[in-house]
Protein backbone atom coordinates (compact mmCIF):
# COMPACT_ATOMS: atom_id res chain seq x y z
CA UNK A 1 -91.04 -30.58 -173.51
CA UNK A 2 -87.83 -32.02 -173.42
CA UNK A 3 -85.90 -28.36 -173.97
CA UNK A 4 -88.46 -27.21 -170.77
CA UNK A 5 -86.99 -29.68 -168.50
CA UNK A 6 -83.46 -29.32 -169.25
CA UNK A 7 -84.16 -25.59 -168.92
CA UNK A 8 -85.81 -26.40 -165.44
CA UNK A 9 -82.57 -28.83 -164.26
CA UNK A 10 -79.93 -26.30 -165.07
CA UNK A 11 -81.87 -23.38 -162.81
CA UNK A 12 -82.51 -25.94 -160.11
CA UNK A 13 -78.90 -27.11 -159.97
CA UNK A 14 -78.41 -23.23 -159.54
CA UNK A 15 -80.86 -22.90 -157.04
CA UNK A 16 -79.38 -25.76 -154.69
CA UNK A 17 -75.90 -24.07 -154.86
CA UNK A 18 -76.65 -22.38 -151.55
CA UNK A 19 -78.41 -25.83 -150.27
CA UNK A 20 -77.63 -29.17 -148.61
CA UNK A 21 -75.01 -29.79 -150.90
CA UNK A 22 -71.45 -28.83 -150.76
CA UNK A 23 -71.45 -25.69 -153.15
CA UNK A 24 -68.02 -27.28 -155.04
CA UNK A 25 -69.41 -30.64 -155.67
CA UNK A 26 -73.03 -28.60 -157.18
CA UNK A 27 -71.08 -26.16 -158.95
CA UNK A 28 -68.66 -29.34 -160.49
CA UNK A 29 -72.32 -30.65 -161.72
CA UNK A 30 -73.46 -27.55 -162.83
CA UNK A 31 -70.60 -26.74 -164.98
CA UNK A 32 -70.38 -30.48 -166.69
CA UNK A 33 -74.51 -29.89 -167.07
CA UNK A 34 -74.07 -27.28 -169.39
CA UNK A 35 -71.13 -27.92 -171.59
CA UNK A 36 -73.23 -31.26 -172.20
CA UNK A 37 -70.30 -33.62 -170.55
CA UNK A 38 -73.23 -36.75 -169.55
CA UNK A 39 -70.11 -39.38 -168.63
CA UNK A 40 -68.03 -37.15 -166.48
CA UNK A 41 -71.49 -35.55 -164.66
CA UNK A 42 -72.83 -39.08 -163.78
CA UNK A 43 -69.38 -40.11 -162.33
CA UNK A 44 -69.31 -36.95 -159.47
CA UNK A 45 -73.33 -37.49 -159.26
CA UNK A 46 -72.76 -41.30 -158.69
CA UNK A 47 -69.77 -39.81 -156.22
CA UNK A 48 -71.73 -37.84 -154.52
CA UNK A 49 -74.12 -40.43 -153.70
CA UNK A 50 -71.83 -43.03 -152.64
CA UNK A 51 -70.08 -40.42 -150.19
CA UNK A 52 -73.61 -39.18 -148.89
CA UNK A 53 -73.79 -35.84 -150.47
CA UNK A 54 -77.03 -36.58 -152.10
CA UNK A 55 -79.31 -38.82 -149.49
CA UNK A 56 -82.72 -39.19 -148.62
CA UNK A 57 -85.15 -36.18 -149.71
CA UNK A 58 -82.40 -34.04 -151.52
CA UNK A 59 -81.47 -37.43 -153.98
CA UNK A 60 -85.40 -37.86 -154.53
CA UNK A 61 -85.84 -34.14 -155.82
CA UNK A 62 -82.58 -33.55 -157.44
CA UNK A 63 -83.43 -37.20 -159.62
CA UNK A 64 -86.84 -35.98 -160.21
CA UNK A 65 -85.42 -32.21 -161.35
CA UNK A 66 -82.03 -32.92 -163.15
CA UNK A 67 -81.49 -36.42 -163.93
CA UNK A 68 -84.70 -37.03 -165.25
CA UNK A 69 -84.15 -34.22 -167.67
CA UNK A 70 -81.04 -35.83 -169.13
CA UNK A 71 -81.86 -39.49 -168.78
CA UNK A 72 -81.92 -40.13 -172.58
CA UNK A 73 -78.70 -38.73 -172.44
CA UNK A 74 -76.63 -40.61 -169.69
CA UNK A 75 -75.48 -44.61 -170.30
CA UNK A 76 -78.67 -46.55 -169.66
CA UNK A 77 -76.68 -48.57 -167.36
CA UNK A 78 -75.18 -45.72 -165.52
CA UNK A 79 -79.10 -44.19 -165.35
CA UNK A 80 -80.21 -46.99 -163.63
CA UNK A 81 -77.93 -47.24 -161.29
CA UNK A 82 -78.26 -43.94 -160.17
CA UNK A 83 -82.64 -44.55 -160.18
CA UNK A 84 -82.00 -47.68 -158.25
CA UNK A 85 -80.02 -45.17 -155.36
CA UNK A 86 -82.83 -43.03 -155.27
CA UNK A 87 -85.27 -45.60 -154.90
CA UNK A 88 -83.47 -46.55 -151.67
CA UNK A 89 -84.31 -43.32 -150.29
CA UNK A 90 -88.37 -43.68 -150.80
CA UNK A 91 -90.09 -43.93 -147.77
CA UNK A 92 -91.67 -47.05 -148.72
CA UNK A 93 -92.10 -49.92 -150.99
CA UNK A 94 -95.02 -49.05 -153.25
CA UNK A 95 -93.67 -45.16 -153.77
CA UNK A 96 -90.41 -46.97 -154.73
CA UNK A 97 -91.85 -49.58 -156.97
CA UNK A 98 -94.18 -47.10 -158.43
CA UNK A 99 -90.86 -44.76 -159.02
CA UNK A 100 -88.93 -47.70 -160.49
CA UNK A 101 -91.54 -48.33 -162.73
CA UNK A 102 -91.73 -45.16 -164.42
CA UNK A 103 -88.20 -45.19 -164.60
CA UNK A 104 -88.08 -48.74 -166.41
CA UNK A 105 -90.93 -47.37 -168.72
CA UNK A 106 -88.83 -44.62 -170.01
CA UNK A 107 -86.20 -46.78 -170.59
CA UNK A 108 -87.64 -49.29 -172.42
CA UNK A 109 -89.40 -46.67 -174.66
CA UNK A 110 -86.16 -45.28 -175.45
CA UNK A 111 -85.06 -48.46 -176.15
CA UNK A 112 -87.47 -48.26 -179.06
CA UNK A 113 -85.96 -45.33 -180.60
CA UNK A 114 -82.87 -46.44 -180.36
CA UNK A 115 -80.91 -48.22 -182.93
CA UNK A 116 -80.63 -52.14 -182.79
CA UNK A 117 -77.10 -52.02 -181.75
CA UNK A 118 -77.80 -50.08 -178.74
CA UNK A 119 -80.29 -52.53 -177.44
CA UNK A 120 -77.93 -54.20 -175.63
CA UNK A 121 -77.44 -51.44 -173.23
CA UNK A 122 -81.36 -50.97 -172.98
CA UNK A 123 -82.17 -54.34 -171.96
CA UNK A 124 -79.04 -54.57 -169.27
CA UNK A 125 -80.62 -51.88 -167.60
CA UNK A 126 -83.66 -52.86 -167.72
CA UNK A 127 -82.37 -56.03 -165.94
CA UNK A 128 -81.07 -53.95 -162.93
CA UNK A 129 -84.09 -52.21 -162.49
CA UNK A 130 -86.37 -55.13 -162.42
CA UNK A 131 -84.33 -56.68 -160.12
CA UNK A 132 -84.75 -53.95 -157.37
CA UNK A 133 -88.71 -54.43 -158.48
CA UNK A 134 -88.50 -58.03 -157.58
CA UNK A 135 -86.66 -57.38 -154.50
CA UNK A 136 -89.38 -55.34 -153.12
CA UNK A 137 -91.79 -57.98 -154.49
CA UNK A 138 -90.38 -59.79 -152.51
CA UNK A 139 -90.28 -58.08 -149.42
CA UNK A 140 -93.86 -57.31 -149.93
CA UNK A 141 -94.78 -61.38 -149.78
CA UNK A 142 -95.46 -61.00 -153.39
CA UNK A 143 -93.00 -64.37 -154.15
CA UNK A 144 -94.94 -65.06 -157.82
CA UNK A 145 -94.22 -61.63 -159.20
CA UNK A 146 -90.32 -61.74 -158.01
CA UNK A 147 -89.96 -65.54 -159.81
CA UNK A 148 -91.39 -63.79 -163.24
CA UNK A 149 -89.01 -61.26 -162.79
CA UNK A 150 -86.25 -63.48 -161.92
CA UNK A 151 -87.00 -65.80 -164.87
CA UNK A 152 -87.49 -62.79 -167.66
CA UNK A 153 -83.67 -61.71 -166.33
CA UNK A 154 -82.59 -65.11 -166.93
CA UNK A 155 -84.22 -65.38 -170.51
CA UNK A 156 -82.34 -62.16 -171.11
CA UNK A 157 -79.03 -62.96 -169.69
CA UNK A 158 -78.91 -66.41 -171.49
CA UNK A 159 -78.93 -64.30 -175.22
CA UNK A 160 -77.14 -61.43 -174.26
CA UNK A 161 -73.29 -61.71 -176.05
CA UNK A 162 -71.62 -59.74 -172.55
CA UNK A 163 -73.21 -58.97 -169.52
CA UNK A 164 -71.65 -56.02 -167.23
CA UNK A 165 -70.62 -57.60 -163.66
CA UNK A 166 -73.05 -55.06 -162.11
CA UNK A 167 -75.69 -56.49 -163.73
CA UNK A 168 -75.11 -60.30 -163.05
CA UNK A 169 -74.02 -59.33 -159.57
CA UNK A 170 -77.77 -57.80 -159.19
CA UNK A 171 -79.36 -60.58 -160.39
CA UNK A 172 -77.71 -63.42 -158.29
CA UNK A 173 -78.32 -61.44 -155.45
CA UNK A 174 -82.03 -61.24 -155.94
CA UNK A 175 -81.93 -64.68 -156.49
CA UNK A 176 -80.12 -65.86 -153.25
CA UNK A 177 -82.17 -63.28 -151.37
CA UNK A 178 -85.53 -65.17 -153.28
CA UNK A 179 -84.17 -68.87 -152.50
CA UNK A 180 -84.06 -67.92 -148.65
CA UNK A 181 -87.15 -66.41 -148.06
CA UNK A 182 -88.13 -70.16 -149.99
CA UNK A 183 -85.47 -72.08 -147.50
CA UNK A 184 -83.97 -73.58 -150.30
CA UNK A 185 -80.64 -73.86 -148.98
CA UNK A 186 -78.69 -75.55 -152.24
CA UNK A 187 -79.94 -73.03 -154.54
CA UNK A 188 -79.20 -70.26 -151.93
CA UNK A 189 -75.65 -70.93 -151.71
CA UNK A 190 -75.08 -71.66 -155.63
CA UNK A 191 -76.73 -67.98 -156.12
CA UNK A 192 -74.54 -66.34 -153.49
CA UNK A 193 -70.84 -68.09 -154.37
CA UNK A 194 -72.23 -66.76 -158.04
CA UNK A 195 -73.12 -63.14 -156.42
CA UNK A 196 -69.46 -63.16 -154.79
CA UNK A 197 -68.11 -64.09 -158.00
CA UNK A 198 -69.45 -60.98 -159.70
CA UNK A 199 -69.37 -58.54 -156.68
CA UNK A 200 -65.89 -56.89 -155.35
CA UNK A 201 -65.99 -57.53 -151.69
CA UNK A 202 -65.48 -53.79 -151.09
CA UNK A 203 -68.67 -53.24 -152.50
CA UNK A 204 -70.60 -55.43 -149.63
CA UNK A 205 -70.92 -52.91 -146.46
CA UNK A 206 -69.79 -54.59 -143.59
CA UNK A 207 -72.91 -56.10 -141.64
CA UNK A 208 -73.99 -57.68 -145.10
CA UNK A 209 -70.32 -59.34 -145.22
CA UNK A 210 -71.21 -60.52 -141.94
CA UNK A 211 -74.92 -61.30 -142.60
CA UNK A 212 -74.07 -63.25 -145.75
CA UNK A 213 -71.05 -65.40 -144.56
CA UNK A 214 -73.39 -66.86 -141.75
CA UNK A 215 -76.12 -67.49 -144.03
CA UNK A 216 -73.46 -69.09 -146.41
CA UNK A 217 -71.91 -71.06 -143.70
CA UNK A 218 -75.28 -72.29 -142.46
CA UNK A 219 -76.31 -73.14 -146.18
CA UNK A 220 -73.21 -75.02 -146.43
CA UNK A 221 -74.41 -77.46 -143.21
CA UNK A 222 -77.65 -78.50 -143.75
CA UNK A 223 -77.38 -78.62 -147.32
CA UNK A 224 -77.47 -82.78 -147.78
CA UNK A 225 -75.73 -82.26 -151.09
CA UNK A 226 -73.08 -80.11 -150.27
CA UNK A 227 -70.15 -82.34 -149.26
CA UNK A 228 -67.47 -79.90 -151.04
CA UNK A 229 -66.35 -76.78 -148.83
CA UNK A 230 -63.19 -75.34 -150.54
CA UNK A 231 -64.46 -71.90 -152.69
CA UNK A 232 -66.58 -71.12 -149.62
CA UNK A 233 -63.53 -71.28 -147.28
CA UNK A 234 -61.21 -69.64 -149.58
CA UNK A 235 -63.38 -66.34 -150.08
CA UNK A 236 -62.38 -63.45 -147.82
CA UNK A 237 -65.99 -62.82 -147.12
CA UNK A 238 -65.47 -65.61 -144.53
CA UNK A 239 -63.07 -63.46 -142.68
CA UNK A 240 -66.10 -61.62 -142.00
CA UNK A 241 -66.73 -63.98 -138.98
CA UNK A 242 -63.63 -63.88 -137.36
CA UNK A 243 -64.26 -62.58 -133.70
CA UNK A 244 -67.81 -63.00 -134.12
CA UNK A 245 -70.31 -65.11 -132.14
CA UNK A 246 -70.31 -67.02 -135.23
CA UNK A 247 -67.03 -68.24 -135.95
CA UNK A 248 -67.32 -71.43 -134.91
CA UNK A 249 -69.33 -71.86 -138.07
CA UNK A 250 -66.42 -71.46 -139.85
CA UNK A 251 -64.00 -74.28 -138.17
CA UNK A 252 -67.09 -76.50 -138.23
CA UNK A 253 -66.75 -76.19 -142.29
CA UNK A 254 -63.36 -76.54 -142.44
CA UNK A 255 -63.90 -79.86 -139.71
CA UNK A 256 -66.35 -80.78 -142.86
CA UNK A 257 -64.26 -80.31 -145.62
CA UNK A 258 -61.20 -82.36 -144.66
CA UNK A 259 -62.65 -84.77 -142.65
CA UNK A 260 -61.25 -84.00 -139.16
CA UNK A 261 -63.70 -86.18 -137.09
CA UNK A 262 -62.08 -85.67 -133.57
CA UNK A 263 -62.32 -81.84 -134.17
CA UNK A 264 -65.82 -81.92 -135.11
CA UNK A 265 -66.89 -83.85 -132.11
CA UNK A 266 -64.73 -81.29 -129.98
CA UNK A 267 -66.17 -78.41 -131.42
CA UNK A 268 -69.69 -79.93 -131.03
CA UNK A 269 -69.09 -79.73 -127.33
CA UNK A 270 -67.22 -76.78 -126.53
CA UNK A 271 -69.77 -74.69 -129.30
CA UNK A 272 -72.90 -76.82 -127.90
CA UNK A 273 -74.84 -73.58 -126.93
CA UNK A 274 -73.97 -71.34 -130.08
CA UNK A 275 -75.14 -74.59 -131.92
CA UNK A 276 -78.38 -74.61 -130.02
CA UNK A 277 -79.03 -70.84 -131.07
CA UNK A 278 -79.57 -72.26 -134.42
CA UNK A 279 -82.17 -74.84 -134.24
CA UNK A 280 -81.64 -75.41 -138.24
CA UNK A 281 -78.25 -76.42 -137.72
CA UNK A 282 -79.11 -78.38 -134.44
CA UNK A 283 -81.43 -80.64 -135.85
CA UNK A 284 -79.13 -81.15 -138.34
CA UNK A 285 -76.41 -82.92 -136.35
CA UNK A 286 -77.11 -86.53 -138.12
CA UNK A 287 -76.25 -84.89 -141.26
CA UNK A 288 -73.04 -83.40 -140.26
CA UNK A 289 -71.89 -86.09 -138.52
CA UNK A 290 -72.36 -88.47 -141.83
CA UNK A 291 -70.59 -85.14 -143.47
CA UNK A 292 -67.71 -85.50 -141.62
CA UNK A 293 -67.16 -89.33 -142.29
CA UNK A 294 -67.94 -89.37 -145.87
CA UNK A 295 -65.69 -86.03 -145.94
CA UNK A 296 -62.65 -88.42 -144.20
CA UNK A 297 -63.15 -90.71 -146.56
CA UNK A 298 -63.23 -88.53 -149.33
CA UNK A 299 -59.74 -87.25 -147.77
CA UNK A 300 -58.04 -90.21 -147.26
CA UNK A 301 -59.00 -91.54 -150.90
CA UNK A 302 -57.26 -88.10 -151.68
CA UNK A 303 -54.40 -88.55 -150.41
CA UNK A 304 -53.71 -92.19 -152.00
CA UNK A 305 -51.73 -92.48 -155.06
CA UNK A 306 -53.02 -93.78 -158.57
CA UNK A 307 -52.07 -97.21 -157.79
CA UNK A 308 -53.10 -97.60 -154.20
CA UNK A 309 -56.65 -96.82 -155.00
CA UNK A 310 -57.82 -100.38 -153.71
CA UNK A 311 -58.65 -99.35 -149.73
CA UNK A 312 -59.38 -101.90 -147.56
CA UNK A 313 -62.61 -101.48 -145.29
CA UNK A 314 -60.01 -101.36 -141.92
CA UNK A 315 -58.27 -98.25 -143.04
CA UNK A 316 -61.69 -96.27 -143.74
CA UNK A 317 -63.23 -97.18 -140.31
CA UNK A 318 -60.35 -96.32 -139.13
CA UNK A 319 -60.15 -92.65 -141.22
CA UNK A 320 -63.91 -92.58 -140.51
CA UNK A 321 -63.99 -93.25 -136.74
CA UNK A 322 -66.82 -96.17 -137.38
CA UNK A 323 -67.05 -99.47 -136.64
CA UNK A 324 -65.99 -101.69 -139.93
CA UNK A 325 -69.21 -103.40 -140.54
CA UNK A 326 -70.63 -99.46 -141.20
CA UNK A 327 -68.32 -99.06 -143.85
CA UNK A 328 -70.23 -100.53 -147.06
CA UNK A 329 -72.90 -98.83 -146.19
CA UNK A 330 -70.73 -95.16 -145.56
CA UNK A 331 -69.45 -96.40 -149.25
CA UNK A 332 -72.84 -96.82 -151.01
CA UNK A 333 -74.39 -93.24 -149.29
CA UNK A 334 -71.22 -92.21 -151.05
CA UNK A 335 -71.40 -93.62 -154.33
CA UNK A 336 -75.13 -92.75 -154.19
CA UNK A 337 -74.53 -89.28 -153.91
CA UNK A 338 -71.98 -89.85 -156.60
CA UNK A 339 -69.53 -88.26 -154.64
CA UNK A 340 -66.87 -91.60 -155.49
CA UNK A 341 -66.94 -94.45 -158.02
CA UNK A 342 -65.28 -97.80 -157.61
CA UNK A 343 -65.99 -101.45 -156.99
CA UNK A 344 -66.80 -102.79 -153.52
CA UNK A 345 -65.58 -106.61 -152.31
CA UNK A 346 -67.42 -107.64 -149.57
CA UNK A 347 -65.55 -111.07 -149.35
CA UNK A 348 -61.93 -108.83 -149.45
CA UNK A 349 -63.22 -106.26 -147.28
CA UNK A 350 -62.29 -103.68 -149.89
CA UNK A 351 -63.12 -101.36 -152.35
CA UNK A 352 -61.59 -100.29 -155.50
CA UNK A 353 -61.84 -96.08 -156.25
CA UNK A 354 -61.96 -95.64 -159.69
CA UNK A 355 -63.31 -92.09 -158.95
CA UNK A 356 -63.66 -89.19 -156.43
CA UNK A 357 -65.44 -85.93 -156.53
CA UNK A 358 -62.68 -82.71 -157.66
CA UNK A 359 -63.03 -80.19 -155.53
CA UNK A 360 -61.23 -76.93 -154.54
CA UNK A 361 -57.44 -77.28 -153.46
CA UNK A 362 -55.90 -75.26 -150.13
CA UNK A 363 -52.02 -75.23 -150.35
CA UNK A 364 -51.73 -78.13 -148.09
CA UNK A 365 -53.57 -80.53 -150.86
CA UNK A 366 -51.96 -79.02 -153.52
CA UNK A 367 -48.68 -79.65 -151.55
CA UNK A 368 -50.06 -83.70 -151.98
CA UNK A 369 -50.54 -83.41 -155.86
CA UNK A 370 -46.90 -81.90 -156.01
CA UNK A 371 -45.50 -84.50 -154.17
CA UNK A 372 -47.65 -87.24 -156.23
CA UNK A 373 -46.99 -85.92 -159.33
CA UNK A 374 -42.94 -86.00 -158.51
CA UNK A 375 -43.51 -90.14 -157.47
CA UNK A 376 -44.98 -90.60 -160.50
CA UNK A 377 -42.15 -88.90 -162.46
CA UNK A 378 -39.94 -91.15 -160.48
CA UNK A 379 -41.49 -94.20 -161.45
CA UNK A 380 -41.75 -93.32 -164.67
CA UNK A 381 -38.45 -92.71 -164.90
CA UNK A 382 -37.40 -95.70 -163.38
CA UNK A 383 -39.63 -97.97 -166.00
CA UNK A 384 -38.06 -96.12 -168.87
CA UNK A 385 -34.74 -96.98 -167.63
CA UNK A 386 -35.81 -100.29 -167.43
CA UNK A 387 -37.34 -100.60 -170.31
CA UNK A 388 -34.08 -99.58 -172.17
CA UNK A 389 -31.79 -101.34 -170.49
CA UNK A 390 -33.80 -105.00 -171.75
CA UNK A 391 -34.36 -103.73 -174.92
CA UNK A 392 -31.48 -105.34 -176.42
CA UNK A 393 -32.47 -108.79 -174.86
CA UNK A 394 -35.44 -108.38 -175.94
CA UNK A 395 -35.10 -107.72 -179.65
CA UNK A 396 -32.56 -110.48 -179.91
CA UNK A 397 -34.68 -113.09 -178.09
């Protein structure tokens, strides 16, 4: 059976020479076919399908005539990746889920007959292929069956040794796609800063860029836990917004993460109709606006050195923009949130930071730490000096 349909894929990729497909690029594939060169022949097939040589109808028959023939032959990852291209092609969910299926059955009985040290690539692609099942689950309203799928890749990526990027990158995007069609913003934006982290940018066409920054962004506002901004402003996906309707999205964050209350309440003005559009982040205007003063105080604890962590209440309503007797309360939604630690005297009117939340440095804070770090060399030098200088005294006291 298996000689028959290698038989049938090397007349078809003769056949097709005169077809849709530049004759050079079939006659490239046709050559590797038969002097049995898998790696290099998956490379110009995966080529030709990310320059559009093979699309739509063409891809489905030419999977279904020539790489199905030499599947056992190909890296199961590579396989997969190529069956998951082709699925895109189907004219609609069911055909492709009932095409990814049979695919993912053929690997995982090869799998079988495969030693126990090849496994590993088996159940990888396995992986990638589920999660383009679960994504149509999911666009099918079938929100069970993409969870089990999501949680059997999970199982499987906590044991696996090493885990291609591809494959990680597949699953935290199902995941982030799964968590908003839930509207659970926090675990949204964890699974798409993780999807970033695995994904080249240069691999993310252009409207998804877009598409995903303003999800991110909007993730990042309403999220009541998400007081920490820095890796989402850093990542040149947020570029993606610039010139865009939603930019403003973007200085609102960065109003957010350091705690610049009279920008925020500027931008809430002059953007009051783009915020409007988005009745999520409208309603959500409390929340920012206690964002934004935790956020300044989170800042100006920042930018105090080790020993001048004992703030009085005056200098955070005045960081904060709030009246003073709001400021124990601003401190204990902090602490609460365990975003700082400390002491608070309400007879002093002060409170001791023993503790802030880390978070990710621009060049302008680590500019702060620099100069910190060189006071503190200073003084240490200076107490040395000291130090020696009454040691003498000392010893003969």
């Amino acid at each position: 059976m298996e000689r028959e349909l290698f038989e049938a894929a090397g007349q078809y990729l003769n056949i097709i020479k005169g077809g849709e497909i530049d004759r050079a690029v079939v006659e490239n594939m046709e050559d590797l076919f038969h002097r049995k060169m898998w790696h290099q022949l998956t490379v110009v097939i995966n080529d030709a399908i990310k320059s559009g040589t093979l699309k739509g109808d063409t891809l489905i028959t030419f999977y279904e005539s020539v790489v199905k023939a030499i599947e056992t032959k190909l890296n199961p990852l590579q396989v997969v990746q190529i069956a998951v291209s082709t699925s895109k092609q189907q004219p609609d969910h069911a055909t492709a889920l009932t095409f990814l299926q049979a695919v993912l059955q053929r690997i995982e009985d090869t799998g079988m007959r495969r030693k126990e040290m090849e496994k590993v690539s088996d159940s990888e692609a396995g992986i990638y292929v589920k999660m383009r099942i679960a994504w149509h689950r999911l666009e099918t309203d079938d929100m069970d069956g993409c969870k089990t799928l999501l949680d059997e890749a999970k199982a499987l990526l906590d044991v696996l040794a090493e885990v291609d990027s591809v494959i990680s990158s597949a699953y935290y995007w199902t995941s982030a796609q799964y968590f908003k069609k839930k509207q659970a913003s926090g675990e949204f934006y964890k699974a798409s800063l993780r999807y970033l982290t695995f994904t080249p940018l240069e691999d993310i066409d252009e409207l998804q860029r877009v598409e995903l920054a303003r999800d991110l962004c909007i993730a990042a506002l309403i999220t009541d836990n998400i007081f920490t901004f820095g890796e989402l402003l850093m990542h040149p996906v947020m570029d993606s917004l610039t010139g865009t309707e939603n930019e403003w999205m973007v200085k609102m964050i960065r109003c957010l993460n350091y705690g610049h209350i009279t920008e925020f309440e500027s931008l809430c003005t002059s953007e009051a109709a783009a915020i409007s559009a988005h009745p999520i982040v409208f309603s959500s205007k409390q929340l920012l606006k206690q964002k934004v003063a935790i956020a300044s105080v989170l800042e100006l604890i920042f930018h105090r050195k080790a020993d001048e962590r004992l703030i009085s209440f005056q200098d955070i309503a005045e960081a904060a923009v709030v009246p003073v007797k709001e400021v124990e309360l601003l401190l204990i939604k902090a602490m609460s949130l365990g975003l700082v630690k400390g002491r608070i005297d309400e007879v002093e009117q002060s409170v001791a930071i023993t503790w802030a939340l880390p978070h990710a440095l621009d060049l302008d804070q680590i500019a702060v730490i620099k100069d910190n770090i060189g006071d503190w060399k200073e003084k240490t030098k200076t107490t040395m000096t000291l130090v020696e200088d009454h040691t003498r005294e000392l010893l003969e006291d």
